[in-house]
N, C-alpha and C. Protein backbone atom coordinates (compact mmCIF):
# COMPACT_ATOMS: atom_id res chain seq x y z
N UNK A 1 164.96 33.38 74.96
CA UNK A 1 165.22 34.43 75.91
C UNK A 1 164.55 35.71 75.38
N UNK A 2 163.71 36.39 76.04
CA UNK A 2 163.32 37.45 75.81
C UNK A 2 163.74 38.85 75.77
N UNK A 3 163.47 39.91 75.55
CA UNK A 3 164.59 40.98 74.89
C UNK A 3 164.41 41.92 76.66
N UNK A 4 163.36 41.45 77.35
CA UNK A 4 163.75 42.14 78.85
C UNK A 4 165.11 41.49 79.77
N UNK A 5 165.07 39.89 79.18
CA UNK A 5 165.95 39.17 80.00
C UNK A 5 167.11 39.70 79.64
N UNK A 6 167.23 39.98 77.86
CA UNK A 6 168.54 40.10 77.52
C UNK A 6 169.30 42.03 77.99
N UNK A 7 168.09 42.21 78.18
CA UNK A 7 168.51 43.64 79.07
C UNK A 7 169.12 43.40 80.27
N UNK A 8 168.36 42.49 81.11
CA UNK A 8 168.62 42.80 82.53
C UNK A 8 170.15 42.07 82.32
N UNK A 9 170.04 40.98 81.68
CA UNK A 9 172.08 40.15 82.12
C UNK A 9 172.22 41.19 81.09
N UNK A 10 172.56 42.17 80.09
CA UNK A 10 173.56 43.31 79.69
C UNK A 10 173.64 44.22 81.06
N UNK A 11 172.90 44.79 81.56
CA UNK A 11 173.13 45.73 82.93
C UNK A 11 173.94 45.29 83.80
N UNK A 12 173.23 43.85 84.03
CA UNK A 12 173.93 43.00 85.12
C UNK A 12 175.35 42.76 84.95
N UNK A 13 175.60 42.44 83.62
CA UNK A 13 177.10 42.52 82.96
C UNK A 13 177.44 43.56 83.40
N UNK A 14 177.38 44.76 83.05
CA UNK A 14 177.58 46.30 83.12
C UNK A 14 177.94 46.81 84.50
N UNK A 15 177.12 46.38 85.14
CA UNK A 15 177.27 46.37 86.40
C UNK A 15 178.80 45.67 86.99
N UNK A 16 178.93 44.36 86.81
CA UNK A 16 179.92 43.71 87.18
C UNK A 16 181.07 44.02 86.99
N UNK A 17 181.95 44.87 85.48
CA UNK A 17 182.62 45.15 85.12
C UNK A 17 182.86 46.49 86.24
N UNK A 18 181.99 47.61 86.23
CA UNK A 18 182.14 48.47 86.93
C UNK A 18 182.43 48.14 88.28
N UNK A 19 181.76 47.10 88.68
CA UNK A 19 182.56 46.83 90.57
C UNK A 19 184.14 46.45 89.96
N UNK A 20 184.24 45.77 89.28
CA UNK A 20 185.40 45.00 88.93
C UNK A 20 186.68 46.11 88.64
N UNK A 21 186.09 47.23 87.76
CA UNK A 21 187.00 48.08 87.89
C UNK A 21 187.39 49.17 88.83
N UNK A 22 186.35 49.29 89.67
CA UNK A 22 186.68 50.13 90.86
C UNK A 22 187.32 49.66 91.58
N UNK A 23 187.39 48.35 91.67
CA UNK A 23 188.08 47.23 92.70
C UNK A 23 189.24 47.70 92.05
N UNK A 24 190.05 47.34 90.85
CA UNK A 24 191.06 47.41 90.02
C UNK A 24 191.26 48.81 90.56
N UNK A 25 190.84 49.87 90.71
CA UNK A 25 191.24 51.27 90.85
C UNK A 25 191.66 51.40 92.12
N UNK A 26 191.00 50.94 93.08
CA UNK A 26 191.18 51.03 94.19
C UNK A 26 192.60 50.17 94.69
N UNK A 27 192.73 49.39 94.05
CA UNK A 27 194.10 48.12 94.33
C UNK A 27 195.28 49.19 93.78
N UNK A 28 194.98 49.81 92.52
CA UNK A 28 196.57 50.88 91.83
C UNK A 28 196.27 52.06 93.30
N UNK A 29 195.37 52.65 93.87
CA UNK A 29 195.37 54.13 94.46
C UNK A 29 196.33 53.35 95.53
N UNK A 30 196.04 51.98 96.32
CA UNK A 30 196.45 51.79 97.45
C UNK A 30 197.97 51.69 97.37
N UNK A 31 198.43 50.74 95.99
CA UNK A 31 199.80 50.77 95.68
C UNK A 31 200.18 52.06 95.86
N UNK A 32 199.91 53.25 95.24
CA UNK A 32 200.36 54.32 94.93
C UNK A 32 200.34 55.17 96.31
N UNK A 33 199.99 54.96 97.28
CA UNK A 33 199.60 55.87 98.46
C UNK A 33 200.61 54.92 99.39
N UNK A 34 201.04 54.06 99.43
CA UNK A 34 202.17 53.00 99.87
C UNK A 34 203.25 53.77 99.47
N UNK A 35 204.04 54.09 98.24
CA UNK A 35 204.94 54.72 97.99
C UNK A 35 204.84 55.71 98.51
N UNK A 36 206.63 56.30 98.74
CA UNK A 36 207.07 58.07 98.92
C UNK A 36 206.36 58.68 98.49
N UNK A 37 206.47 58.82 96.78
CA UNK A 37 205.53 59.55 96.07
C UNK A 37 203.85 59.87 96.78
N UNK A 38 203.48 58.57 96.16
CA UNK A 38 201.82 58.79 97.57
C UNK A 38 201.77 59.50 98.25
N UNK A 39 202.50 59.28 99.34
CA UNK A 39 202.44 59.59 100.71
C UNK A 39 202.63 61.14 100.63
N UNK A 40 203.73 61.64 99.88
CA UNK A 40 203.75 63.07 99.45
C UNK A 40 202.35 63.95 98.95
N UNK A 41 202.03 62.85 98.10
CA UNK A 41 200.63 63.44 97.49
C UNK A 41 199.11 63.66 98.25
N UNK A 42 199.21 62.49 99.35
CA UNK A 42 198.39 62.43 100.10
C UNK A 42 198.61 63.38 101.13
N UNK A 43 200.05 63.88 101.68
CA UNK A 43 200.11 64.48 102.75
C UNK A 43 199.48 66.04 102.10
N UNK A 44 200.00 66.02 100.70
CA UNK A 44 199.62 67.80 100.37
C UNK A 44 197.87 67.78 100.13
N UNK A 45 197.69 66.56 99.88
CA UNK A 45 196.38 66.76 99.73
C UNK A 45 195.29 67.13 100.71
N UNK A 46 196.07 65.91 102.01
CA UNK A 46 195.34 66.74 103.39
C UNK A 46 195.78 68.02 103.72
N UNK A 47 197.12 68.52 103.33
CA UNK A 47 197.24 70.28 103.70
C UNK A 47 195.88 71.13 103.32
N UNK A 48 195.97 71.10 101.79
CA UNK A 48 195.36 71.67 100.96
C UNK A 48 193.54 71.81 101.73
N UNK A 49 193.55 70.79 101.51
CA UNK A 49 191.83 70.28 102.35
C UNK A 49 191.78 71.13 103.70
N UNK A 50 192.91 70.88 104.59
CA UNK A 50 192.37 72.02 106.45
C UNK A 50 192.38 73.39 105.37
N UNK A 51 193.39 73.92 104.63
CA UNK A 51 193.39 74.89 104.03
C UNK A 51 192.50 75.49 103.45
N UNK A 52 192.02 74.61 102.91
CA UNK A 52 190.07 75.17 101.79
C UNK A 52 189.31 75.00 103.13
N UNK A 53 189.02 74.11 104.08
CA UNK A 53 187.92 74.22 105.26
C UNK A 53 188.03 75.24 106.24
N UNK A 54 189.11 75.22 106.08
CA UNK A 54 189.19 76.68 107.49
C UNK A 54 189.18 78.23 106.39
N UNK A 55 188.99 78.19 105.44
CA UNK A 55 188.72 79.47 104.26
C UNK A 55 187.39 79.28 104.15
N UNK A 56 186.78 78.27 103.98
CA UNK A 56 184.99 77.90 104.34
C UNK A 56 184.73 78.60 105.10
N UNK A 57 185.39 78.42 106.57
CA UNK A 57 184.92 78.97 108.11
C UNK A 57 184.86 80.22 108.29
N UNK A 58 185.88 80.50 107.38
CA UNK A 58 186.22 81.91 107.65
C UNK A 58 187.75 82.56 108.56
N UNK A 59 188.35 81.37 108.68
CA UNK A 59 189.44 81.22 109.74
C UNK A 59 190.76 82.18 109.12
N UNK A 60 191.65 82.59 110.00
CA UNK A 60 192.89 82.89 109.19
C UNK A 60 193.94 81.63 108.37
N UNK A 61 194.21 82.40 107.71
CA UNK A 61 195.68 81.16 107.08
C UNK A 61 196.86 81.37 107.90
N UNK A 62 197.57 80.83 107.92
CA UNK A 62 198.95 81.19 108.56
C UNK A 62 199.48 82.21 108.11
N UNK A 63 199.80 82.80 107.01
CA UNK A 63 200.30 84.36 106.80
C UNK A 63 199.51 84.91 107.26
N UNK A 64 198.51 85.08 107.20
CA UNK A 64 197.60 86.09 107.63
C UNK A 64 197.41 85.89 109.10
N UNK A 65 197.47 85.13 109.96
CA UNK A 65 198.18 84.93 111.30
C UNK A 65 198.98 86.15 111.73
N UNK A 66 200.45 85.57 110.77
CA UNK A 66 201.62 85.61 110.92
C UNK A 66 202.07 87.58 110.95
N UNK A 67 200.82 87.98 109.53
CA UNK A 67 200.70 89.64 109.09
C UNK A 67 199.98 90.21 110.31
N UNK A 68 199.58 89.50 111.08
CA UNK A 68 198.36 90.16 112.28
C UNK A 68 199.25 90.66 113.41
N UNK A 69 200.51 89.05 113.52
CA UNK A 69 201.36 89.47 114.65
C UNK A 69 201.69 90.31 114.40
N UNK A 70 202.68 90.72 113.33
CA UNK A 70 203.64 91.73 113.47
C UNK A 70 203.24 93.29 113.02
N UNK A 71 201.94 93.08 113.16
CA UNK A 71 201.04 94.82 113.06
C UNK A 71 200.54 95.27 114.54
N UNK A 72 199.56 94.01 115.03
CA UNK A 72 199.51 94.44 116.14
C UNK A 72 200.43 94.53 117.42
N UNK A 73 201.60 95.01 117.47
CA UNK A 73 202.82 94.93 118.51
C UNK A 73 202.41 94.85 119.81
N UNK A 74 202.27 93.66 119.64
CA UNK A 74 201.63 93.72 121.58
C UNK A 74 200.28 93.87 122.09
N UNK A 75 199.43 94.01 121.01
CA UNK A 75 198.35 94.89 121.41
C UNK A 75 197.29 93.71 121.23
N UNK A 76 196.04 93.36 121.66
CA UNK A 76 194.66 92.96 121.57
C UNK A 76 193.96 93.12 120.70
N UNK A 77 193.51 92.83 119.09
CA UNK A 77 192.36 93.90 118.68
C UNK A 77 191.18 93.45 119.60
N UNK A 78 190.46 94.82 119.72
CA UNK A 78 188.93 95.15 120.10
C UNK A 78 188.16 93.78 119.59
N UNK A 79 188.16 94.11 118.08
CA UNK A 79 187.38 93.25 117.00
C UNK A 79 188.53 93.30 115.75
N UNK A 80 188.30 92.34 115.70
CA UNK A 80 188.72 91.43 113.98
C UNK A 80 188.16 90.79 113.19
N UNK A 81 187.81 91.35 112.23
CA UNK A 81 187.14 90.66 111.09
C UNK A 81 187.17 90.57 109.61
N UNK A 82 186.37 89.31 109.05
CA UNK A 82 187.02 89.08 107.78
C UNK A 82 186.43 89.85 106.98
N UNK A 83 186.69 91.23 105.89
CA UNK A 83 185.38 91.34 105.32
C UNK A 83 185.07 90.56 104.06
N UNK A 84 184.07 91.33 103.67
CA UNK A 84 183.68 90.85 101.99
C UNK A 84 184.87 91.62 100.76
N UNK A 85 185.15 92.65 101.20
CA UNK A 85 186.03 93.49 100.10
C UNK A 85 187.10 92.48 99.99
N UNK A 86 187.96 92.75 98.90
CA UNK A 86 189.16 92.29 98.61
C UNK A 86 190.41 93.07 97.76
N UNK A 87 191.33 92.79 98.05
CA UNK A 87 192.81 93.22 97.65
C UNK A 87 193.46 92.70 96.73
N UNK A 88 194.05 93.21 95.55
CA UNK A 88 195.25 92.43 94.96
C UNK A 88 196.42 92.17 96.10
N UNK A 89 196.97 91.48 95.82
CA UNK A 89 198.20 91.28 96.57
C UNK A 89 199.43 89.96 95.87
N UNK A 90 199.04 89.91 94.81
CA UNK A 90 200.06 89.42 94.21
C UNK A 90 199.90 87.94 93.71
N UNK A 91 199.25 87.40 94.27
CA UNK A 91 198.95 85.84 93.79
C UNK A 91 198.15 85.55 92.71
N UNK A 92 198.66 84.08 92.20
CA UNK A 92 198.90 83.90 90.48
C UNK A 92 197.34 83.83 90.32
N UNK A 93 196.13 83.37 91.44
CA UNK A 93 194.81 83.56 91.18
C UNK A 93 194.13 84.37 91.20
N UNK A 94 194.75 86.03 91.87
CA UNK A 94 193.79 86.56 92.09
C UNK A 94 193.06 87.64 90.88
N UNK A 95 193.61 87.34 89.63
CA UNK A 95 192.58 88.25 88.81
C UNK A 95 191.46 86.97 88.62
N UNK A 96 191.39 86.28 88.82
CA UNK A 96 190.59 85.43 88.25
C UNK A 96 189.31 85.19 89.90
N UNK A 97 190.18 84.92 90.90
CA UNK A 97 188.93 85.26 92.02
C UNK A 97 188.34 86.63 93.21
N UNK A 98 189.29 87.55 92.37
CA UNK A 98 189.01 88.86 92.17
C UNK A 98 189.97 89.00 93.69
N UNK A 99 191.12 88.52 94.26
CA UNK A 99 191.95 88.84 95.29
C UNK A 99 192.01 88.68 96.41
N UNK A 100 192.73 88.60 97.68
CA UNK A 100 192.72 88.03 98.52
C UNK A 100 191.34 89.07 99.64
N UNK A 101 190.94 88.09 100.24
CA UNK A 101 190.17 89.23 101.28
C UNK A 101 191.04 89.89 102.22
N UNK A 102 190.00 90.93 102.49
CA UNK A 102 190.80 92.06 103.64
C UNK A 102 190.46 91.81 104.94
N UNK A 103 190.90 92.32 106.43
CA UNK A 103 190.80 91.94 107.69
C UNK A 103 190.73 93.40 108.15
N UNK A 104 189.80 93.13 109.02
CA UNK A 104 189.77 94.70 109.60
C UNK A 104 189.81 94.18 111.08
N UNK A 105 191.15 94.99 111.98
CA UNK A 105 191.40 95.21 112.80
C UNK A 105 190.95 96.56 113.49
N UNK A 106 190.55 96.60 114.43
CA UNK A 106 190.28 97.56 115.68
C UNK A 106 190.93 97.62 117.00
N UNK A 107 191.82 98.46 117.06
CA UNK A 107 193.16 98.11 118.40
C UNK A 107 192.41 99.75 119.18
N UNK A 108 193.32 100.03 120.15
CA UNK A 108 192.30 100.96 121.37
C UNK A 108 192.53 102.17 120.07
N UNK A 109 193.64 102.67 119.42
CA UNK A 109 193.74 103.76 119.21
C UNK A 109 193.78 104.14 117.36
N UNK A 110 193.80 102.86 116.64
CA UNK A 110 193.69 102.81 115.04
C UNK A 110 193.13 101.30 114.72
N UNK A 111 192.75 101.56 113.32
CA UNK A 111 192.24 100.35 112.54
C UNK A 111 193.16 100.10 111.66
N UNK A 112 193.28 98.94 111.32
CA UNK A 112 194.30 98.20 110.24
C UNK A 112 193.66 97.34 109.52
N UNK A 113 193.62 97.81 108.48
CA UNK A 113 193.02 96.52 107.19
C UNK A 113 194.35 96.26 106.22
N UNK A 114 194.25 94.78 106.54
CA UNK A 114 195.35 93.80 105.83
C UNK A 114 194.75 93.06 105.22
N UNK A 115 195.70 92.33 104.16
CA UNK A 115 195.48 91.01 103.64
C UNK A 115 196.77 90.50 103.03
N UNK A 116 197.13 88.79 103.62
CA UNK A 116 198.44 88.89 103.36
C UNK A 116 198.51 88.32 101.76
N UNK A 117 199.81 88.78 101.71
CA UNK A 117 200.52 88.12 99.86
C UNK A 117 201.52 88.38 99.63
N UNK A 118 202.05 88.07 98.25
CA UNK A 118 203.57 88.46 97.77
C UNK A 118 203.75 89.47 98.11
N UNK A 119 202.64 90.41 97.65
CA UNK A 119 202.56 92.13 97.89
C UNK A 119 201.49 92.32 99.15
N UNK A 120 201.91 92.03 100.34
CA UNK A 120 200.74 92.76 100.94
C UNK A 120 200.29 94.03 101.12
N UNK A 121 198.68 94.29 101.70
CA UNK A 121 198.18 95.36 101.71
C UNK A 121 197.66 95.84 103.06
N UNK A 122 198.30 96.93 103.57
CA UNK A 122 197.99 97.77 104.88
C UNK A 122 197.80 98.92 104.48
N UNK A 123 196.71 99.18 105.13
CA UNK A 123 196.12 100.90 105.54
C UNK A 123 195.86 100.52 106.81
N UNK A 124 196.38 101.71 107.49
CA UNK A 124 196.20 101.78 108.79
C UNK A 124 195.08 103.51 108.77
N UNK A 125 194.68 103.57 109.83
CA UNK A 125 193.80 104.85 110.26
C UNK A 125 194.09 105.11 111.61
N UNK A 126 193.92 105.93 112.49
CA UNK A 126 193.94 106.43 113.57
C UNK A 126 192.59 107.26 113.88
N UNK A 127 191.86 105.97 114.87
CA UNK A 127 190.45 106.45 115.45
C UNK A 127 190.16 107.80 115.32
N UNK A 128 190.91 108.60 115.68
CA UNK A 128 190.51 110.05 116.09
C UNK A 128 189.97 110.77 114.62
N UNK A 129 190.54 110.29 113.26
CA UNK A 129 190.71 110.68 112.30
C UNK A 129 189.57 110.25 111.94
N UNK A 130 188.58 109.68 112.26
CA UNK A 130 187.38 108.95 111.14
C UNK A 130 186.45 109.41 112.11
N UNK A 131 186.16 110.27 112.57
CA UNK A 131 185.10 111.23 113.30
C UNK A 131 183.94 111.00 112.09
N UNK A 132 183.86 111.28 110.28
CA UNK A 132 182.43 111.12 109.87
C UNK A 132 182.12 109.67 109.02
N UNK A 133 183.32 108.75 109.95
CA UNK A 133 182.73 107.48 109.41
C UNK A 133 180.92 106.89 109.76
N UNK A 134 180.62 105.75 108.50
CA UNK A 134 179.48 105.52 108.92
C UNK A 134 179.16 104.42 107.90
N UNK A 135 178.18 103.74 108.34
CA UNK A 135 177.93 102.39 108.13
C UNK A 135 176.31 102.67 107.64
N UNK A 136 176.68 102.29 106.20
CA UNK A 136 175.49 101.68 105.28
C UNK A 136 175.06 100.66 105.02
N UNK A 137 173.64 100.65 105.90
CA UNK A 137 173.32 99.20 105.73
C UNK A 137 172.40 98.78 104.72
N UNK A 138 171.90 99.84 103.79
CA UNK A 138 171.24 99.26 102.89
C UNK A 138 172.49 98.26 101.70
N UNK A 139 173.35 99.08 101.29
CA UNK A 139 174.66 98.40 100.57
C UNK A 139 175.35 97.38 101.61
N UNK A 140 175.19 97.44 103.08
CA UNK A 140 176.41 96.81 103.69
C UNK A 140 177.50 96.50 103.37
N UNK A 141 178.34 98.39 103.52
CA UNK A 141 179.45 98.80 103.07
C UNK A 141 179.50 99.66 104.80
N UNK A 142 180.79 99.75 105.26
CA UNK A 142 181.39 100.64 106.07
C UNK A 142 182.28 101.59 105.53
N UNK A 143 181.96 102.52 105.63
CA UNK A 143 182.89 103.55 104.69
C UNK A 143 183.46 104.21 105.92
N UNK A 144 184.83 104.16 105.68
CA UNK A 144 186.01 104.41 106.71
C UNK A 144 186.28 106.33 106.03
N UNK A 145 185.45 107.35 106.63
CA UNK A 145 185.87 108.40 105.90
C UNK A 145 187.26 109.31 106.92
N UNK A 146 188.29 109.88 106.58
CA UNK A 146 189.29 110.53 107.62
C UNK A 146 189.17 111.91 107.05
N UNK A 147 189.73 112.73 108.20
CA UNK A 147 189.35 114.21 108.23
C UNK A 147 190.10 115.01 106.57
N UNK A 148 191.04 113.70 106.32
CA UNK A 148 191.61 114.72 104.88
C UNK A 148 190.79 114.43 104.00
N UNK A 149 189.66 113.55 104.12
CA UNK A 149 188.25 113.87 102.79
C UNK A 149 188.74 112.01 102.45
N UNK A 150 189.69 111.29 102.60
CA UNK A 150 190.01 109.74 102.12
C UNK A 150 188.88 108.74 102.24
N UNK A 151 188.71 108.54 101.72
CA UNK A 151 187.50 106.90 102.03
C UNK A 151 187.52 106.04 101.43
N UNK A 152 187.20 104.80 102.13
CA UNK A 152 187.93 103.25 102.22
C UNK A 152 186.24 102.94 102.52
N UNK A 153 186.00 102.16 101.61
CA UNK A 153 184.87 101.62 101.70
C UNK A 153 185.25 99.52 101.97
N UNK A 154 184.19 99.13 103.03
CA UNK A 154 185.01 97.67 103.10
C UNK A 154 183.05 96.76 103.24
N UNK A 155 182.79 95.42 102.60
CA UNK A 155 181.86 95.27 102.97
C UNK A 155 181.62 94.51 104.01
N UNK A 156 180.77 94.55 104.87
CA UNK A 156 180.40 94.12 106.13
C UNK A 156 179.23 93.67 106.55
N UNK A 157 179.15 92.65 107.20
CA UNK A 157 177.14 92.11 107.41
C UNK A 157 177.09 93.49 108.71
N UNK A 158 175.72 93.54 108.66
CA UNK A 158 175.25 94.52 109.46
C UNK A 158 175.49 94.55 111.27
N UNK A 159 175.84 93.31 111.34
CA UNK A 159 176.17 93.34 113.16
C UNK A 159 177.49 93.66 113.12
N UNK A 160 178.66 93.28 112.20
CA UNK A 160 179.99 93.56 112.31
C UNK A 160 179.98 94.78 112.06
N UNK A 161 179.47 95.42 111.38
CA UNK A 161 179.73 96.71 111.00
C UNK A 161 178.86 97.66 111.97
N UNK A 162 178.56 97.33 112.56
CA UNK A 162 177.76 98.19 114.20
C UNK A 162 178.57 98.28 115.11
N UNK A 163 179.50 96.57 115.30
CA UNK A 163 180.53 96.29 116.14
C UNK A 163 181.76 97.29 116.22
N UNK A 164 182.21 97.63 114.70
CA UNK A 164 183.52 98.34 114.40
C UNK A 164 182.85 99.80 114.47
N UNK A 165 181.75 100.13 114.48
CA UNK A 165 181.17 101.71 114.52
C UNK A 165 181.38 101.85 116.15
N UNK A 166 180.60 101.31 117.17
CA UNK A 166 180.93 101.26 118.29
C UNK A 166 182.48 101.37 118.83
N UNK A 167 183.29 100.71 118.20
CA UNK A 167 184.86 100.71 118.28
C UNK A 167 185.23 101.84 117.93
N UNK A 168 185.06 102.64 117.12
CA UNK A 168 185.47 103.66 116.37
C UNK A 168 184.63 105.30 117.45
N UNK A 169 183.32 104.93 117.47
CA UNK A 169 182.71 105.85 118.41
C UNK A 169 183.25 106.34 119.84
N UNK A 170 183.92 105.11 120.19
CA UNK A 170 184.30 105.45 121.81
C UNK A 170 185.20 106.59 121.88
């Protein structure tokens, strides 16, 4: 036997073991996903998963839903959007992914930037008050300035932040 043959049946071996044990892996996951336990694990696992895909999208979470209702009382925003800035607000990750993002609301007569958490975070403004706001698009930053000299800088791609200038202009 030659030392190519004795390669190819070692791989081929190599090979076999590895189907053999995935098979074996796959036979314990199925046991284990059969049980309560499993089924628990599997159900949080699909939570978790819509949870990370709709944070992909850009979507709200359910608190942050939930923080939208009870700011806007009744009301429509204009525009809502997610920005780039972010907030502490209390959760055990956020020094590490630098905090939850912020939402900027536009209703007929103020703006509200939230983000929900243990500690959530609201600033509200009142349109009339941000007369020398203005939108930098070389940084794509909106800087929210109010007549007492305050500014709230939030980042924004350049069409959203035209969108909320227009909102704010009327």
């Amino acid at each position: 036997m030659s030392i190519r043959q004795t390669m190819q049946n070692g791989v081929w071996q190599l090979g076999v073991l590895a189907l053999r044990g995935c098979q074996a892996v796959d036979r314990v996951v199925r046991r284990g996903l059969d049980s309560r336990v499993g089924r628990a694990v599997s159900d949080g696992l699909a939570r978790f998963s819509d949870w990370a895909w709709a944070r992909l999208r850009g979507e709200m979470t359910r608190s942050e839903r939930a923080m939208l209702d009870s700011l806007r009382e009744d009301r429509e925003p204009g525009c809502l959007l997610r920005t780039r800035s972010r907030a502490d607000v209390g959760q055990w990750c956020n020094p590490w992914w630098g905090g939850a993002r912020l939402w900027l609301a536009v209703f007929d007569a103020e703006i509200v930037i939230f983000a929900a958490g243990r500690r959530p975070h609201v600033t509200r403004y009142a349109i009339e008050t941000l007369g020398e706001s203005r939108y930098n698009a070389v940084m794509a930053e909106l800087m929210l300035i109010g007549n007492d000299g305050e500014t709230y800088t939030l980042g924004l791609p350049p069409l959203d932040g035209v969108r909320v200038m227009n909102n704010v202009s009327k």
